[in-house]
N, C-alpha and C. Protein backbone atom coordinates (compact mmCIF):
# COMPACT_ATOMS: atom_id res chain seq x y z
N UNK A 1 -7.03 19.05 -5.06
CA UNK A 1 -6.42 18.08 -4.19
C UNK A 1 -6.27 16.73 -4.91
N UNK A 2 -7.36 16.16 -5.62
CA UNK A 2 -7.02 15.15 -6.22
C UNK A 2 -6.16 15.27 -7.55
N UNK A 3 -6.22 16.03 -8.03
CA UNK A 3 -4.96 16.06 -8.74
C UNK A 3 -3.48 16.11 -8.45
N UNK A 4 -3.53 17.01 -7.52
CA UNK A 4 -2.39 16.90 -7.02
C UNK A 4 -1.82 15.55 -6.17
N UNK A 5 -2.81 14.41 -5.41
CA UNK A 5 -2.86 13.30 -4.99
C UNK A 5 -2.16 12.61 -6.31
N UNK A 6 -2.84 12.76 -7.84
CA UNK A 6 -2.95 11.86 -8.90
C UNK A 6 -0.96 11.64 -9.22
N UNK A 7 -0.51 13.26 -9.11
CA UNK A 7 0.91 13.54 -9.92
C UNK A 7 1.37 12.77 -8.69
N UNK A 8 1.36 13.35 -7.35
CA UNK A 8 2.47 12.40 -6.74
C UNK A 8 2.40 11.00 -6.64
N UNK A 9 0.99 10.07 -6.98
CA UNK A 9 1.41 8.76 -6.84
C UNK A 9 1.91 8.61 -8.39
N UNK A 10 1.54 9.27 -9.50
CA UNK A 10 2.54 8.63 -10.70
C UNK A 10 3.72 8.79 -9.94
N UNK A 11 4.02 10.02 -9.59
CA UNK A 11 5.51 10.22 -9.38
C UNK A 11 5.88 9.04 -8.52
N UNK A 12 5.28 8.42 -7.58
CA UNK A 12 5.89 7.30 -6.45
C UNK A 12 5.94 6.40 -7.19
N UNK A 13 4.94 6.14 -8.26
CA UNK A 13 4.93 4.53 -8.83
C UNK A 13 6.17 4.79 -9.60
N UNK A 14 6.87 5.87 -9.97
CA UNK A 14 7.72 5.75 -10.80
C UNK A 14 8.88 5.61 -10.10
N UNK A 15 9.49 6.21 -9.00
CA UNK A 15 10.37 6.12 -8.59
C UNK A 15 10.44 4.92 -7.55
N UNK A 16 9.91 4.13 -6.67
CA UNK A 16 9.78 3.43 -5.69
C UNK A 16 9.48 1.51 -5.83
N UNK A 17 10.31 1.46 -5.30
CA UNK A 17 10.38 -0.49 -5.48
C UNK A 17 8.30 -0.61 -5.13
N UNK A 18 8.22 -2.22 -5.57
CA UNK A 18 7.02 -2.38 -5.91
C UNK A 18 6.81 -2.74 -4.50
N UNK A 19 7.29 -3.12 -3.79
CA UNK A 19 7.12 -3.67 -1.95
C UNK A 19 7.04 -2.18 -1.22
N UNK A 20 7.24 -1.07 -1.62
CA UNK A 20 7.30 0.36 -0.97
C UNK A 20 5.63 0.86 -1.92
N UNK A 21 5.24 0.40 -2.28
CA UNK A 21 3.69 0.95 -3.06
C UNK A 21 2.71 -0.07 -2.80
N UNK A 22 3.35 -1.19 -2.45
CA UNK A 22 2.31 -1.82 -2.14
C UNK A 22 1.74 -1.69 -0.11
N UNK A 23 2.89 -1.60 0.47
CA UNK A 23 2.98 -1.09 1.60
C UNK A 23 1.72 0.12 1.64
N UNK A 24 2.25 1.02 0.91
CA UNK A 24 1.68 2.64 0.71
C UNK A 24 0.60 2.49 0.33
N UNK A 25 -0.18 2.04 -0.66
CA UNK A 25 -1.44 1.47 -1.20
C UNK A 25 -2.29 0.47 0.32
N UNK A 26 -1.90 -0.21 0.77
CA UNK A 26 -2.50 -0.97 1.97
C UNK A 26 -2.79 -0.26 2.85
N UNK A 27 -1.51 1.15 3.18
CA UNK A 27 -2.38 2.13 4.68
C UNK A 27 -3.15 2.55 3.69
N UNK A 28 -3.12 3.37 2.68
CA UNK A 28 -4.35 4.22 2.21
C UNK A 28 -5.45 3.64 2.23
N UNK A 29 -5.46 2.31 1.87
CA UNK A 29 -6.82 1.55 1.77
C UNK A 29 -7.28 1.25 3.33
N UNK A 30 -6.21 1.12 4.11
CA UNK A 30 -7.04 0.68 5.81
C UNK A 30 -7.36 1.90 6.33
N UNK A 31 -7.12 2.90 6.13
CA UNK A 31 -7.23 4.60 6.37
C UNK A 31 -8.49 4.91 5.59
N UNK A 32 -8.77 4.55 4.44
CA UNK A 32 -10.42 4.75 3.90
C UNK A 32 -11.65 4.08 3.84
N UNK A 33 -11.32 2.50 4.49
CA UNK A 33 -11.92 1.48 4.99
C UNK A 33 -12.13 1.69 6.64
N UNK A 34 -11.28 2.21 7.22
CA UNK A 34 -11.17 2.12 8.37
C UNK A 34 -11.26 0.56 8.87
N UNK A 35 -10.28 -0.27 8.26
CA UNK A 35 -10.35 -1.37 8.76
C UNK A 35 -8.80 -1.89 8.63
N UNK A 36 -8.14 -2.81 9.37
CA UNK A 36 -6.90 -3.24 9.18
C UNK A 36 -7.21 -4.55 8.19
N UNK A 37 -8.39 -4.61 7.81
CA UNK A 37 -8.51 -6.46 7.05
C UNK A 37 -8.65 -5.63 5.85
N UNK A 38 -8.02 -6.05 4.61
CA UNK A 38 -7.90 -5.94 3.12
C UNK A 38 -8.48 -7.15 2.28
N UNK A 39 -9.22 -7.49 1.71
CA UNK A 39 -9.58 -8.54 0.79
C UNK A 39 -9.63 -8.48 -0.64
N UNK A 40 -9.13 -8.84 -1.03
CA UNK A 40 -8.19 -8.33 -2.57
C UNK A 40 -7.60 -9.86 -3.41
N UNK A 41 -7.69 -10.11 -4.11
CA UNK A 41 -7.30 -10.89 -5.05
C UNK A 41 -6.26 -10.36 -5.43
N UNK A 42 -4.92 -11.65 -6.05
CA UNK A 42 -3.97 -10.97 -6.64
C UNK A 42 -3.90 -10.33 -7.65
N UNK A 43 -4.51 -10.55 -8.59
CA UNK A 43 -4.49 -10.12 -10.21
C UNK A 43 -5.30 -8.48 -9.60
N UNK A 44 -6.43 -8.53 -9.17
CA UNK A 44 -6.74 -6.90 -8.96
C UNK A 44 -5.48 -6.16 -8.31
N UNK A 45 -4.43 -6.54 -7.00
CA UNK A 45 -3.27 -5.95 -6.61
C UNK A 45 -2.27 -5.47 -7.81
N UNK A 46 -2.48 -6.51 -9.16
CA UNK A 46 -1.58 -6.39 -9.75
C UNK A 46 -1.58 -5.34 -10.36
N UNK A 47 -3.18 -5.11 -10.56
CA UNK A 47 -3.70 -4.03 -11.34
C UNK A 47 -3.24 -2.90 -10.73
N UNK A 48 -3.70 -2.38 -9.82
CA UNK A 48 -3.92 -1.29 -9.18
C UNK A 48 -2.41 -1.05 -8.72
N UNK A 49 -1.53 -1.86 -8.77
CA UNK A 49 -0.02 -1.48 -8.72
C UNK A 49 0.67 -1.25 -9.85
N UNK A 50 0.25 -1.76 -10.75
CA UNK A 50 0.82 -1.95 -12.49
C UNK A 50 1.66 -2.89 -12.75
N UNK A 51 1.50 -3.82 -12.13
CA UNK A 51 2.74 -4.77 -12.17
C UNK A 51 1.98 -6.16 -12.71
N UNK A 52 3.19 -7.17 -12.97
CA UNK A 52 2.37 -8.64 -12.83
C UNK A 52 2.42 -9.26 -11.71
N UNK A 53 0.99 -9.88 -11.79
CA UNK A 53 0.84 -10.65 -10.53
C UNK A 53 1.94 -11.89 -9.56
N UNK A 54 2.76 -12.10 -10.67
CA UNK A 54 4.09 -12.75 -9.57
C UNK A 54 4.90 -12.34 -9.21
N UNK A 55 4.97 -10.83 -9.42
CA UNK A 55 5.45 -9.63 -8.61
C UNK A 55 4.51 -9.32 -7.37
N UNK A 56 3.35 -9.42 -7.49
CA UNK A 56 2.41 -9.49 -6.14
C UNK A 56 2.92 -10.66 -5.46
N UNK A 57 2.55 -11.67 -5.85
CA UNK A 57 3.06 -12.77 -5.06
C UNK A 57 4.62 -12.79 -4.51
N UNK A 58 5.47 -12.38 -5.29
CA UNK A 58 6.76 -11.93 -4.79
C UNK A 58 6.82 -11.02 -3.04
N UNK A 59 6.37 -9.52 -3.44
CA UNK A 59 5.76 -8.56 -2.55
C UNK A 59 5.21 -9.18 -1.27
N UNK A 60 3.95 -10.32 -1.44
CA UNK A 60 3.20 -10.69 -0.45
C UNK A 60 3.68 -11.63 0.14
N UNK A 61 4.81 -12.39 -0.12
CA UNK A 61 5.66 -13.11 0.64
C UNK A 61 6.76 -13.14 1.63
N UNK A 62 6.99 -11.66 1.01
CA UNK A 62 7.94 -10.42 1.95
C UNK A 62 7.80 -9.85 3.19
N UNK A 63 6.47 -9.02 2.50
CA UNK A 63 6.59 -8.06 4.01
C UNK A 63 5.51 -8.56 4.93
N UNK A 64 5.05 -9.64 4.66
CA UNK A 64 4.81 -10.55 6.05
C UNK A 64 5.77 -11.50 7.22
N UNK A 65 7.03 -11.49 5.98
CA UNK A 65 8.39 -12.04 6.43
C UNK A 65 8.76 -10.59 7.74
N UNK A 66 8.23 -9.56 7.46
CA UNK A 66 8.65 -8.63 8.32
C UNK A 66 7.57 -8.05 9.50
N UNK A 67 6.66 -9.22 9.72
CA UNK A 67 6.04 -9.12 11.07
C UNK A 67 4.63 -8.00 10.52
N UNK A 68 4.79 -7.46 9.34
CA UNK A 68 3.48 -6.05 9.21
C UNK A 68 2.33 -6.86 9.07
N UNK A 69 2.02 -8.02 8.13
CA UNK A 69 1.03 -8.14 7.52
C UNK A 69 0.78 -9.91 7.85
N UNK A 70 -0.24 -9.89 7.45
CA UNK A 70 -0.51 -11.60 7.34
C UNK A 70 -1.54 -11.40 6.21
N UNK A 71 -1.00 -12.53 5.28
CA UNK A 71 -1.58 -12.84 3.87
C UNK A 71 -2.37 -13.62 3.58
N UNK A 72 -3.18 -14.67 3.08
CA UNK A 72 -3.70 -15.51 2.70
C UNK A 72 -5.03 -15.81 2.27
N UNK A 73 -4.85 -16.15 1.53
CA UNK A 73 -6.07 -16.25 -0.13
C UNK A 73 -6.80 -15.15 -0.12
N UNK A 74 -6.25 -14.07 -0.10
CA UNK A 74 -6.56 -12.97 -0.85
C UNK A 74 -7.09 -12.05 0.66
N UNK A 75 -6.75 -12.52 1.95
CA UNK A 75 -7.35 -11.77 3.05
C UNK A 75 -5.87 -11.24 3.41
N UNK A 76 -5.77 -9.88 3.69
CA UNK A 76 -4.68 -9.41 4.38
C UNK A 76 -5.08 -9.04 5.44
N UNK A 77 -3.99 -8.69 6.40
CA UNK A 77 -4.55 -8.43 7.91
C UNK A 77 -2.88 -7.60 8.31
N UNK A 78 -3.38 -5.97 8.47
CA UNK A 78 -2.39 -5.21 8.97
C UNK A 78 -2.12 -5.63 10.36
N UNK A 79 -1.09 -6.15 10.97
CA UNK A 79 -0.33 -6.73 12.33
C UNK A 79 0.25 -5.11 12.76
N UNK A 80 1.16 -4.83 11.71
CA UNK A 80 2.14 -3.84 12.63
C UNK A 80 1.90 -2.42 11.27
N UNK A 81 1.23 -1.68 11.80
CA UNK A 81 1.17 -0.52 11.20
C UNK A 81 2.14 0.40 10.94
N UNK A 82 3.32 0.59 12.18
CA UNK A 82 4.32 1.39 11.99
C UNK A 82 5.14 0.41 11.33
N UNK A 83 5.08 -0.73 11.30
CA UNK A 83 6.28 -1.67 10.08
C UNK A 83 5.94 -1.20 8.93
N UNK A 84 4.36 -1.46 9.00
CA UNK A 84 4.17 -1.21 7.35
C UNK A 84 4.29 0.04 7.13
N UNK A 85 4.48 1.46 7.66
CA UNK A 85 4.65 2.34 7.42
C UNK A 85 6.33 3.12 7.26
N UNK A 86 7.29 2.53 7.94
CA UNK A 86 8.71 2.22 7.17
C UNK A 86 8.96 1.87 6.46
N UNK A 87 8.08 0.53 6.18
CA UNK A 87 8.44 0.10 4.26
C UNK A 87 7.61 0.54 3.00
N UNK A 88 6.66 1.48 3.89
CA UNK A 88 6.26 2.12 2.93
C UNK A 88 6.85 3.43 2.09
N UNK A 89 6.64 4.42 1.12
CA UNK A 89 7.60 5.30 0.17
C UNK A 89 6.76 6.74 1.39
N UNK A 90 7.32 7.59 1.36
CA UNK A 90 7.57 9.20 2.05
C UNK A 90 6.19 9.47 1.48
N UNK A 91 6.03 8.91 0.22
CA UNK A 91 4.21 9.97 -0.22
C UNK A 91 3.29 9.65 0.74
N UNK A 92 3.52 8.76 1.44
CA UNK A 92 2.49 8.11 2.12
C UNK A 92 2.45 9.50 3.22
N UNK A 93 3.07 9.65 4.31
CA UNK A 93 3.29 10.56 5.14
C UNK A 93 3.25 12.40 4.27
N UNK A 94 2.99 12.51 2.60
CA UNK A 94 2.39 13.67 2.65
C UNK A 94 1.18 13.56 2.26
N UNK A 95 0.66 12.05 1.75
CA UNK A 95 -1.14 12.09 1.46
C UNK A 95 -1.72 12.09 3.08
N UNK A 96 -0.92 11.63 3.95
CA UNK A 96 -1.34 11.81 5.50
C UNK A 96 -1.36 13.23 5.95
N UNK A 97 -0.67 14.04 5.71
CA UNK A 97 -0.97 16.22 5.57
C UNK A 97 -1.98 16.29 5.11
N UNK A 98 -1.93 15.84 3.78
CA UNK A 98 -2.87 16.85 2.47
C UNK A 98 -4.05 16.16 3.53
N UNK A 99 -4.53 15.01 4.02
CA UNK A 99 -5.95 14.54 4.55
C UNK A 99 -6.46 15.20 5.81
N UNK A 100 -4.71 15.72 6.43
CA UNK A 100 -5.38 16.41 7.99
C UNK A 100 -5.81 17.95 7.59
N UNK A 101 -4.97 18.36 6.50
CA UNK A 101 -5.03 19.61 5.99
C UNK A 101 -6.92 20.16 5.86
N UNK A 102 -7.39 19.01 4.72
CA UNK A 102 -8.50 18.82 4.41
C UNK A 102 -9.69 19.07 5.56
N UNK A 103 -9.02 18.12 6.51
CA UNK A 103 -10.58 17.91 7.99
C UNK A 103 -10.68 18.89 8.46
């Protein structure tokens, strides 16, 4: 299972704008936290997305523009779950199978 988890997020990071992984990366993390609050620094986002961090800052200026999220100094706070889950990429909705598959 985790391998197969591993190929499809290369495969997403490869194909999918950086605002559709970062979306996708935020449910996975409030789905294994069980919490809608994220606390994260930018430079670690940057990491764990592969990008540079004023591409995070780019990203995090966005899709709060779209009602999902609220940002600031490094505290996120999921507002609208099904927003963030439209702008998130399709892998998201099959790592959500492979997890019900699992229970």
């Amino acid at each position: 299972m985790l391998l197969s988890q591993a190929r499809g997020t290369a495969a997403c990071n490869a194909l999918h704008s950086i605002e559709a992984r970062f979306c996708r990366w935020l449910l996975q993390y409030a789905n294994r936290a069980a919490s809608a609050t994220v606390t994260l620094r930018q430079e670690l986002l940057a990491e764990i997305l592969g990008v540079r961090r004023t591409s995070v800052t780019e990203v995090a200026s966005k899709v709060p523009s779209a009602g999902a999220i609220t940002y600031s100094r490094g505290v996120i706070r999921i507002l609208d779950r099904a927003a963030l889950m439209r702008m998130s990429t399709e892998y998201y909705d099959t790592l959500l199978e492979q997890s019900a598959m699992q229970a």
